[in-house]
Protein backbone atom coordinates (compact mmCIF):
# COMPACT_ATOMS: atom_id res chain seq x y z
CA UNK A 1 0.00 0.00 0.00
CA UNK A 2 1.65 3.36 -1.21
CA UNK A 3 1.01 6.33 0.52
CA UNK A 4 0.04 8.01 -2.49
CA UNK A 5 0.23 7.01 -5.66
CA UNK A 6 0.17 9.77 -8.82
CA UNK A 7 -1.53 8.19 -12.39
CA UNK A 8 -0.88 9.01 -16.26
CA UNK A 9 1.60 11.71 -15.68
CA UNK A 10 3.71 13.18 -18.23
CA UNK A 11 7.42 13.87 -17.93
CA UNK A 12 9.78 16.76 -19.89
CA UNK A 13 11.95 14.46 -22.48
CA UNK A 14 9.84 11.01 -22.33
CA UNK A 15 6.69 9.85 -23.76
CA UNK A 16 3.77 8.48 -23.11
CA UNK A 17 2.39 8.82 -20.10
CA UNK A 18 4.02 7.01 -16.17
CA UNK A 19 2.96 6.36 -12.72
CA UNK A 20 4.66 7.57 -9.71
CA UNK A 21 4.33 5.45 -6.30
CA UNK A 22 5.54 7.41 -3.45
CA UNK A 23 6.23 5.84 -0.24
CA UNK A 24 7.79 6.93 2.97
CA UNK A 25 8.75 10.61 1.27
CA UNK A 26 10.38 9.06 -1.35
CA UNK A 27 9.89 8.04 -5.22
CA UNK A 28 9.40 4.08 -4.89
CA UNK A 29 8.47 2.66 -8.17
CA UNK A 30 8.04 4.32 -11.90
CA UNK A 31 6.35 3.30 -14.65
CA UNK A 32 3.24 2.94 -16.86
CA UNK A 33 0.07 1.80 -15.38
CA UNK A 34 1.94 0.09 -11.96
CA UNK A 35 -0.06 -2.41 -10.05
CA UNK A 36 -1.03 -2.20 -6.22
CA UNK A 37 -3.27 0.25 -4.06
CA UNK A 38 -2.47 4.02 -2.07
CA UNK A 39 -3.90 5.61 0.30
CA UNK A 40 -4.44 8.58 -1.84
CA UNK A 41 -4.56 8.00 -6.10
CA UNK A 42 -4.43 11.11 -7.96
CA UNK A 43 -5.44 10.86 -11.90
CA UNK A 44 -3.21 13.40 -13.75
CA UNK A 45 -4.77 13.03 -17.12
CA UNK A 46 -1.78 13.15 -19.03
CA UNK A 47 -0.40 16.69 -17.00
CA UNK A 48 3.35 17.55 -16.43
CA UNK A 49 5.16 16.47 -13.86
CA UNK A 50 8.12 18.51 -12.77
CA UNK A 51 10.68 17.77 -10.32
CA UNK A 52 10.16 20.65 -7.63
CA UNK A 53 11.07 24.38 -8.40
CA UNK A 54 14.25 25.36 -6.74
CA UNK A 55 14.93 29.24 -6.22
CA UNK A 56 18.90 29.30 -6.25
CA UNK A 57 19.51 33.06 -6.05
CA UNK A 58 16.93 35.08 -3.94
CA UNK A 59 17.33 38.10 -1.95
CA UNK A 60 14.69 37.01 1.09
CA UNK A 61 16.20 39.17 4.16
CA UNK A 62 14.80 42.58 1.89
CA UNK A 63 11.75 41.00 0.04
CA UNK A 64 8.44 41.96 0.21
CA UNK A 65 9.75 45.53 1.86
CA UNK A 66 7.97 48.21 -0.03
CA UNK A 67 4.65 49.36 1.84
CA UNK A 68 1.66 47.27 2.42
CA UNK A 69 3.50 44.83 0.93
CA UNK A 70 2.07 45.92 -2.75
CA UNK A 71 3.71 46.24 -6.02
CA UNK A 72 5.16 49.04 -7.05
CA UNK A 73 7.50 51.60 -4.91
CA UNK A 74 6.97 54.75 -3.30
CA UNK A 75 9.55 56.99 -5.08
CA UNK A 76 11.23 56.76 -8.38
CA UNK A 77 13.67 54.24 -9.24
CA UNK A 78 16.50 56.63 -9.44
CA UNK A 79 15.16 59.12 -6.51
CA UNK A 80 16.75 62.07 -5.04
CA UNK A 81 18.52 59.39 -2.42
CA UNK A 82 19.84 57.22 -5.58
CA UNK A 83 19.35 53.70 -5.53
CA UNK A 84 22.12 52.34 -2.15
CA UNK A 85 21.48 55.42 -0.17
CA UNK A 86 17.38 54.27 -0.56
CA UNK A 87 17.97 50.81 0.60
CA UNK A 88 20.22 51.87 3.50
CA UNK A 89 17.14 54.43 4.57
CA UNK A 90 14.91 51.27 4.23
CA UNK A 91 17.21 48.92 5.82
CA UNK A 92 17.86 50.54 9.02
CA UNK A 93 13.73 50.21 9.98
CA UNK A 94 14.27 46.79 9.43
CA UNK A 95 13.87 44.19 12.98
CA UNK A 96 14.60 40.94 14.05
CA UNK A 97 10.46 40.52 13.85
CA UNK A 98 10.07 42.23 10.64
CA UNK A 99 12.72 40.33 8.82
CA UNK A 100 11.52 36.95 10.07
CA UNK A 101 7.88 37.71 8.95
CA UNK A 102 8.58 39.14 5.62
CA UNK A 103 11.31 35.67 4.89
CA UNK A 104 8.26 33.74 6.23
CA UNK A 105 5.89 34.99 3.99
CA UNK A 106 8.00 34.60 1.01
CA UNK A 107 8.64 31.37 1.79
CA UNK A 108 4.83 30.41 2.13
CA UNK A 109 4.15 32.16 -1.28
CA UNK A 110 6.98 30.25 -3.41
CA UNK A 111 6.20 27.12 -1.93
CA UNK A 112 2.44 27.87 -3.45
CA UNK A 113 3.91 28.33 -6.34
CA UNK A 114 6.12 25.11 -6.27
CA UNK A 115 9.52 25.93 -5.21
CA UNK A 116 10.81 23.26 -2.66
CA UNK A 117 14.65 24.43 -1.72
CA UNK A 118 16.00 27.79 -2.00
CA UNK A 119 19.55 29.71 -1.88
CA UNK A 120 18.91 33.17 -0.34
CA UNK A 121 21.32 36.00 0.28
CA UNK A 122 21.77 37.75 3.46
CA UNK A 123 22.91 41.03 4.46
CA UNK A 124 26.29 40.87 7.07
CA UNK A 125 27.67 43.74 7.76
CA UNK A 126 28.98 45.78 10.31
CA UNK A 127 26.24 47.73 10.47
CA UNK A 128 23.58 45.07 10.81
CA UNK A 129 26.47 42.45 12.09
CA UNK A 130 24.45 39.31 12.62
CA UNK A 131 21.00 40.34 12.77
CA UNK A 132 19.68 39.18 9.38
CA UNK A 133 21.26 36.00 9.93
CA UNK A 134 19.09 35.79 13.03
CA UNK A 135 15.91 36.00 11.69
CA UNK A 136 16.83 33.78 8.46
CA UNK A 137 18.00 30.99 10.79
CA UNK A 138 14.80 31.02 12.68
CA UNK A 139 12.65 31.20 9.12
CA UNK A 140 14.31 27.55 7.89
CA UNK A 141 14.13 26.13 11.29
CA UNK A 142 10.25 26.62 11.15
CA UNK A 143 10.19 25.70 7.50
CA UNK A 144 12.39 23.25 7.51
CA UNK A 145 10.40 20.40 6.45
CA UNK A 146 8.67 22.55 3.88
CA UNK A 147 11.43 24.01 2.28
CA UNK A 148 15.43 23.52 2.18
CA UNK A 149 17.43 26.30 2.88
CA UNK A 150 20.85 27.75 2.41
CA UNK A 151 21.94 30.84 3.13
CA UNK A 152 24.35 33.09 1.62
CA UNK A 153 26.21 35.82 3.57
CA UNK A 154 26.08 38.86 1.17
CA UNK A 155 28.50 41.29 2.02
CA UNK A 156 26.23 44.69 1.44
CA UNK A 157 28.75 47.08 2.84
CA UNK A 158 31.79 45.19 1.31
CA UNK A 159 34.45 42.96 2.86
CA UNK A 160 37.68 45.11 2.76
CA UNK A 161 36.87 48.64 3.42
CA UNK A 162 36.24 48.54 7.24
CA UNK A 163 38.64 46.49 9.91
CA UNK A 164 37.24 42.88 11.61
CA UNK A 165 34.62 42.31 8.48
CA UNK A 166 35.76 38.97 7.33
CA UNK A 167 35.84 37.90 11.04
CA UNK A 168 32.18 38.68 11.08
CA UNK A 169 32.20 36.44 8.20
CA UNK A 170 33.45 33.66 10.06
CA UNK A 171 30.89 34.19 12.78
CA UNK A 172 28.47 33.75 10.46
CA UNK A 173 29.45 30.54 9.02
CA UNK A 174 29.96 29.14 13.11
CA UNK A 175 26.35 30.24 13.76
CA UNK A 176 24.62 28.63 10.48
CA UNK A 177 25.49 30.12 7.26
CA UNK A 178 26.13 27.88 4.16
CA UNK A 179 27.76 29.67 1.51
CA UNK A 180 30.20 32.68 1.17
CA UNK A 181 28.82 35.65 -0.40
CA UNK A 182 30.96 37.89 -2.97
CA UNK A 183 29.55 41.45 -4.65
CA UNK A 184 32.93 43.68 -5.43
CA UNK A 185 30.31 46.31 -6.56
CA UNK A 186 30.11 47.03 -3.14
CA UNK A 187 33.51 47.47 -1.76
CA UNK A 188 33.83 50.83 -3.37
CA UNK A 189 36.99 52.44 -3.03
CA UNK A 190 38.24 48.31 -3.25
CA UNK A 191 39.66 47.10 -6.64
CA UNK A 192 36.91 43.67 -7.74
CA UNK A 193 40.39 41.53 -8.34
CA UNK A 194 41.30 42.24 -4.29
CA UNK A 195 37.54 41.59 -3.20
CA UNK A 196 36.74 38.28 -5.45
CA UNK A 197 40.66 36.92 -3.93
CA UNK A 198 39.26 37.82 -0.13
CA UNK A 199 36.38 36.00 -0.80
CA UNK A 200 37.76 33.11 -2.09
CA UNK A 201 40.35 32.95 0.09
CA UNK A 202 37.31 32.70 2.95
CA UNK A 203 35.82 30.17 1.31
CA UNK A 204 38.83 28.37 0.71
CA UNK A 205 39.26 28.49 4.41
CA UNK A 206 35.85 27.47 5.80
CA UNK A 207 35.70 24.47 3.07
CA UNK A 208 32.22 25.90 1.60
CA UNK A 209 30.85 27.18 -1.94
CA UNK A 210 31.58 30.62 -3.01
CA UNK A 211 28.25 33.04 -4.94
CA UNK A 212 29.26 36.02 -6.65
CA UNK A 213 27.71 38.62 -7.86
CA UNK A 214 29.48 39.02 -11.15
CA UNK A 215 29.84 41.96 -13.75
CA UNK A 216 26.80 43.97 -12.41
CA UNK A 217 28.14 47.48 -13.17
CA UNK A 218 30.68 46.65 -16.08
CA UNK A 219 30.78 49.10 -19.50
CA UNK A 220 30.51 47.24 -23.04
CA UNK A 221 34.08 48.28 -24.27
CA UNK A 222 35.63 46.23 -21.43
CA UNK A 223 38.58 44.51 -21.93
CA UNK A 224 38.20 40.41 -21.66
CA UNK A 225 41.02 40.64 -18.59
CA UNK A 226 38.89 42.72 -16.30
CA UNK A 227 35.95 40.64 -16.47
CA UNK A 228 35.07 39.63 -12.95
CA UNK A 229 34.21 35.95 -14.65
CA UNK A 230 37.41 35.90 -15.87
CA UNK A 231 39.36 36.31 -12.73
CA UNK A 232 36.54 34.05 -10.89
CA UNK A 233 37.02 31.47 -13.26
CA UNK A 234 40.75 31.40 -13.26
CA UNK A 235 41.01 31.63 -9.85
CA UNK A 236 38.57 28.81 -9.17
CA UNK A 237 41.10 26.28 -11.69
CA UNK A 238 43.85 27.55 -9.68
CA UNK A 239 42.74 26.79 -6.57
CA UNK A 240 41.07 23.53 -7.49
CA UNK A 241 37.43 24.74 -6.79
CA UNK A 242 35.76 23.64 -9.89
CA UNK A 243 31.95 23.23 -9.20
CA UNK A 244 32.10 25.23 -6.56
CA UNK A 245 32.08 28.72 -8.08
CA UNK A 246 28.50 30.01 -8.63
CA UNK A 247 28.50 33.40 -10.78
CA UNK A 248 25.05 35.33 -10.87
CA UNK A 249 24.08 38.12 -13.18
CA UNK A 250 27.30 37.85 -15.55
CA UNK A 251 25.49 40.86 -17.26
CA UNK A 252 29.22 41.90 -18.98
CA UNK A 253 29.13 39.06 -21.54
CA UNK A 254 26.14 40.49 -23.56
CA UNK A 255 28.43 43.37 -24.88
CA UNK A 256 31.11 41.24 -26.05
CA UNK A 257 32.05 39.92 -29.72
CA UNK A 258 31.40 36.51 -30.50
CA UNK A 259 34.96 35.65 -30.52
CA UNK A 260 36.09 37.70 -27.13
CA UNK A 261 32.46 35.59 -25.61
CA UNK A 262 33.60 32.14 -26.81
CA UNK A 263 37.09 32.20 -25.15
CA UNK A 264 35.32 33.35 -22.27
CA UNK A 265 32.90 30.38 -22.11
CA UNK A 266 35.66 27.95 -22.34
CA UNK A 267 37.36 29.21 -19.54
CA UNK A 268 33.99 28.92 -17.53
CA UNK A 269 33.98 25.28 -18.62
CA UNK A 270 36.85 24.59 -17.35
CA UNK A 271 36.25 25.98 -14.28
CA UNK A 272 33.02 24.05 -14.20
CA UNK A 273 31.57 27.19 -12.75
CA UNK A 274 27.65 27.71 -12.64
CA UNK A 275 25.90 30.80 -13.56
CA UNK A 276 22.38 31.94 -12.86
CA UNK A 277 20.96 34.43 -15.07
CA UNK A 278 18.55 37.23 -13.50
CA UNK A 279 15.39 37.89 -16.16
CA UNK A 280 13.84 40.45 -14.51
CA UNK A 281 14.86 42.86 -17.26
CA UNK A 282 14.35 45.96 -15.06
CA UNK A 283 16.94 47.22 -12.81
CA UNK A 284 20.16 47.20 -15.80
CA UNK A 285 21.02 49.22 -18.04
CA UNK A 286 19.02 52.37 -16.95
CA UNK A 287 21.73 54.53 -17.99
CA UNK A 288 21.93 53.42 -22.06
CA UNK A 289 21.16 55.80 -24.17
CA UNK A 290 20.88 53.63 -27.32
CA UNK A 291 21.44 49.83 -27.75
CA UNK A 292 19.84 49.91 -24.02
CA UNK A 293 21.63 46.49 -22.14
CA UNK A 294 18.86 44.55 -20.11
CA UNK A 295 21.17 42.74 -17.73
CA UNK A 296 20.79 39.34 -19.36
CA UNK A 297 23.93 36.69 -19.85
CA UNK A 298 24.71 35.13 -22.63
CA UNK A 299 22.06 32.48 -21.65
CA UNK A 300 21.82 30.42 -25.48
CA UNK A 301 25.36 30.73 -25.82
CA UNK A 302 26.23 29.14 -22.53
CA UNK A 303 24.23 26.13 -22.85
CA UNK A 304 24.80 25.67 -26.30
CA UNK A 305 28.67 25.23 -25.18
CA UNK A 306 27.46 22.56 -22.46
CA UNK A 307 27.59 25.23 -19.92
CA UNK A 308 25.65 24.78 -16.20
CA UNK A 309 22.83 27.60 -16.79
CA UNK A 310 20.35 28.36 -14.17
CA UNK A 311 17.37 31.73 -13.16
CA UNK A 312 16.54 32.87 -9.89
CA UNK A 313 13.75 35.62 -9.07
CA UNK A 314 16.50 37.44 -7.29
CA UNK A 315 14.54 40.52 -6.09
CA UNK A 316 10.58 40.52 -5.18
CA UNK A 317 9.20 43.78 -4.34
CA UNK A 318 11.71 45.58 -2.72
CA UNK A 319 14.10 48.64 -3.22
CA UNK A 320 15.54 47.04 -6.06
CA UNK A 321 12.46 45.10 -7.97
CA UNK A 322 8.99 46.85 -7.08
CA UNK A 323 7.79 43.30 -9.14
CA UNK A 324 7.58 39.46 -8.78
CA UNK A 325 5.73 36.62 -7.04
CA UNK A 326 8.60 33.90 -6.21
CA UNK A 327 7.06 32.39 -8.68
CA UNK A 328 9.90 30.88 -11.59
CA UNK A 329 6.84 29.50 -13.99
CA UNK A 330 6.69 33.31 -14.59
CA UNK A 331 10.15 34.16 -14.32
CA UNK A 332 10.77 31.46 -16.91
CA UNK A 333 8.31 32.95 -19.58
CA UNK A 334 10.18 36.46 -18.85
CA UNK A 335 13.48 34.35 -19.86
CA UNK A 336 12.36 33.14 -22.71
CA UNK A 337 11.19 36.49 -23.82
CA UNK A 338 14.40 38.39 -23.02
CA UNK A 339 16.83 35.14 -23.80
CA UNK A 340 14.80 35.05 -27.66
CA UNK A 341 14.04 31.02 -26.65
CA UNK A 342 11.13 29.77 -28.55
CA UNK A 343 11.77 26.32 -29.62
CA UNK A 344 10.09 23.54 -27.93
CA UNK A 345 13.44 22.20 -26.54
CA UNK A 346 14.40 25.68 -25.44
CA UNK A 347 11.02 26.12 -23.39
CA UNK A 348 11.82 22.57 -21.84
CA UNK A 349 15.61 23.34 -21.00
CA UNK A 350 14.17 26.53 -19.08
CA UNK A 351 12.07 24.22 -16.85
CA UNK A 352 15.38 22.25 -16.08
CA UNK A 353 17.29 25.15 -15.91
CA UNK A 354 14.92 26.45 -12.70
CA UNK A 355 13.83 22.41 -11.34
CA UNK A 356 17.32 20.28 -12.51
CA UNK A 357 19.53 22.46 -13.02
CA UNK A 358 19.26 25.15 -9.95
CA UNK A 359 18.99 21.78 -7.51
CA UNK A 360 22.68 20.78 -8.94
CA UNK A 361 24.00 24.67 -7.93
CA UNK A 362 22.21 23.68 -4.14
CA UNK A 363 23.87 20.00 -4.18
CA UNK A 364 20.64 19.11 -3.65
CA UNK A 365 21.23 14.69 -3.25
CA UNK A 366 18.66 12.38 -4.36
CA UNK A 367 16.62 15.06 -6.32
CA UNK A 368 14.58 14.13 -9.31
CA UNK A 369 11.88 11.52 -10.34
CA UNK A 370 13.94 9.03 -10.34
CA UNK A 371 13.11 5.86 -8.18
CA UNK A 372 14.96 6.19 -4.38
CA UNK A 373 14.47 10.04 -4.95
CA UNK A 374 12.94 12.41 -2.44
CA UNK A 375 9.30 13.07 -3.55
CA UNK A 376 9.64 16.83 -3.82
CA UNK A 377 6.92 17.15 -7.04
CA UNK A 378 4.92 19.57 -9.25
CA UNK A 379 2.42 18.84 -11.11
CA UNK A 380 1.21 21.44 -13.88
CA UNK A 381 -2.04 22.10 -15.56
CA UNK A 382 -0.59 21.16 -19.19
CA UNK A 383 1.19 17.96 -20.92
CA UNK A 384 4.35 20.59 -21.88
CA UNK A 385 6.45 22.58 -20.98
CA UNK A 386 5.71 25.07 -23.97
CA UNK A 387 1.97 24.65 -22.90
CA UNK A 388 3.00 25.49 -19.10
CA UNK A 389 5.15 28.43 -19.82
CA UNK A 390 2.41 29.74 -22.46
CA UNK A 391 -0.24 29.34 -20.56
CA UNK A 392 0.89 30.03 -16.99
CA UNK A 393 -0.76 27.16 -16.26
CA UNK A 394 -1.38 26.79 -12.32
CA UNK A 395 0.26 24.20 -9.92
CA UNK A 396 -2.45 21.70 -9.34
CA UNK A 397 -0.01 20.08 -6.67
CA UNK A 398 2.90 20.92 -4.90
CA UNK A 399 4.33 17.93 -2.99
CA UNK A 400 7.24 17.37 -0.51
CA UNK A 401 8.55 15.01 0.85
CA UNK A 402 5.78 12.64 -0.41
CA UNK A 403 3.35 15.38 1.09
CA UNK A 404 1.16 17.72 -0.47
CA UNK A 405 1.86 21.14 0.71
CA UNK A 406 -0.13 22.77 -1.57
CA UNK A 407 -3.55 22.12 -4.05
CA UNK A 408 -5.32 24.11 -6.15
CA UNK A 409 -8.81 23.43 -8.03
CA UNK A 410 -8.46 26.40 -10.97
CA UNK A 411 -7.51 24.94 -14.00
CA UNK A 412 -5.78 26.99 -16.92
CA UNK A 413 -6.90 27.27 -20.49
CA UNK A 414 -5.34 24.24 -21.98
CA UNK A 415 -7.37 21.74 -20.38
């Protein structure tokens, strides 16, 4: 007797139709029309199943911060305060309370929408020290069997420019944090070559993963050498840290030539380096006056060269997006806009590039639908992934652990 057993569903790169049998919280048989009995049978009709959503880059300690929580922000994007100076005005209201609610909150509304694990950034500095780490600690501890969670200590005020900041760093890690944090953009006055070695060296140090924020503020006539992916991913072959390296944004490889761009991916190859690509296609690029940048990498290009491609939301209604809904069925269809992918095996790859793909940046173990497999599972209100990203369709289920976490009776369109 399965403890829930899921009928007829379809899965991205196989066809025909398969049964699931979940047992215990975990995947135990696969196939078409399996004998035996569940306590709960659920007849897909031929739907998608998708292994769970995983949100691998996701600023949760400033989410959801504009007022009454609602879309849009009070001033202009580029007010009289200019966009750092708002945030600090913003960030210094923030509490232990506050944070912890608005995290929580954000993590109810993307596991609605399917997401099962996460990789959030969070702000340590001397000025907040410890205190977002704090409340983000409490938030997976209560969600813990909802949702995994790793945090990322993001180094807002930089990691060189005032005395004892890296020992914070090392504080955090002692008290819970997963993965070491890296944004030279930040250390102003602080050359990116100097911040990107400090970090690494850090990382090197505590034995953990290193996420950078990479090329964020770079001009198009750049040479290849100062590339902040260049130095990360020659620094990551020197110090034997392939697959460790995870480079978000990358936003300087849209201005260069195809030839400059190709050497460039190599070198990321070797390094086995991930990247996660940001398609909100608001915040960049404000400054162009012509040929206006949008802040998207060289998404195609990369996995067309076997690169490890992944999207995050990133920001979701705060000083930096007014927009989003943790939701990556919609941040995928803004992808595939911005990125120009249209086929049907580019609208599949972008639901692997925010289910498989992201869960590989996390280390995520025994992820997938394959038998032994945790049961973390979505299933979709379409037979494709064209027809899901098209449509919007809705997450009928949301299932972890072999539980469902989260049901919904609308039905899209295509059915």
């Amino acid at each position: 007797m399965y403890d829930l057993l899921l009928r007829d569903g379809h899965l991205i790169g196989e066809s025909g139709v398969v049964d699931l049998a979940i047992q215990d919280g975990k995947i135990a048989a696969r196939g078409p029309e399996l004998s035996g009995a569940a306590h709960r049978e659920l007849d897909l009709g031929g739907r998608l199943v998708i292994s769970g959503f995983v949100e691998s880059h996701l600023h949760i300690d400033i989410a959801l911060m504009n007022p009454m929580e609602q879309p849009g922000r009070p001033e202009p994007y580029l007010s009289q305060y200019g966009l750092n100076e708002t945030l600090e005005r913003w960030r210094k209201a923030f509490t232990h309370a506050d944070i912890e609610a608005r995290a929580s909150r954000a993590v109810e509304m993307a596991s609605r929408h399917g997401v099962v694990a996460m990789r959030v950034q969070c702000h340590v500095d001397p000025q907040v020290r410890l205190g977002h780490l704090e409340a983000l600690l409490a938030v997976r501890e209560r969600y813990r069997e909802r949702m995994a969670i790793q945090i990322v200590t993001f180094p807002q005020q930089g990691l060189l420019r005032q005395p004892k900041t890296l020992d914070l760093f090392r504080e955090a890690f002692r008290r819970g944090a997963d993965v070491m944090g890296c944004a030279s953009n930040l250390d102003r006055g602080v050359h990116f070559r100097e911040h990107i070695d400090a970090a690494f060296e850090l990382a090197v140090e505590m034995g953990i993963d290193l996420d950078v924020h990479t090329d964020l503020g770079i001009p198009g006539d750049v040479a290849v050498e100062d590339l902040e992916v260049f130095h990360l991913a020659r620094r990551a072959i020197e110090r034997g840290y392939q697959s460790r390296v995870t480079a978000a944004h990358v936003c300087a490889l849209d201005s260069l030539p195809p030839e400059e761009l190709e050497g460039v991916i190599r070198l990321i190859r070797q390094a086995e380096m991930h990247i996660i690509s940001q398609p909100d296609l608001y915040r960049l690029g404000r400054d162009d006056r012509r040929h206006v940048r949008r802040g998207l990498t060289r998404v195609k290009e990369l996995l067309a060269a076997g690169a490890h491609v992944a999207y995050a939301s990133n920001n979701v209604r705060d000083a930096l997006r007014p927009l989003g809904n943790f939701d990556l069925l919609e941040e995928g269809l803004i992808l595939a806009y911005g990125a120009h992918m249209d086929t049907i095996e580019q609208l599949e790859t972008i639901l692997l590039m925010s289910t498989d793909h992201a869960a590989r940046i996390l280390g995520l173990n025994l992820y997938g639908h394959e038998v032994g497999c945790q049961a973390d599972l979505v299933v979709l209100d379409a037979p494709t992934a064209q027809a899901d990203l098209t449509t919007q369709s809705e997450k009928l289920y949301v299932i972890k652990a072999g539980r469902i976490v989260a049901a919904s009776t609308r039905t899209s369109q295509f059915f």
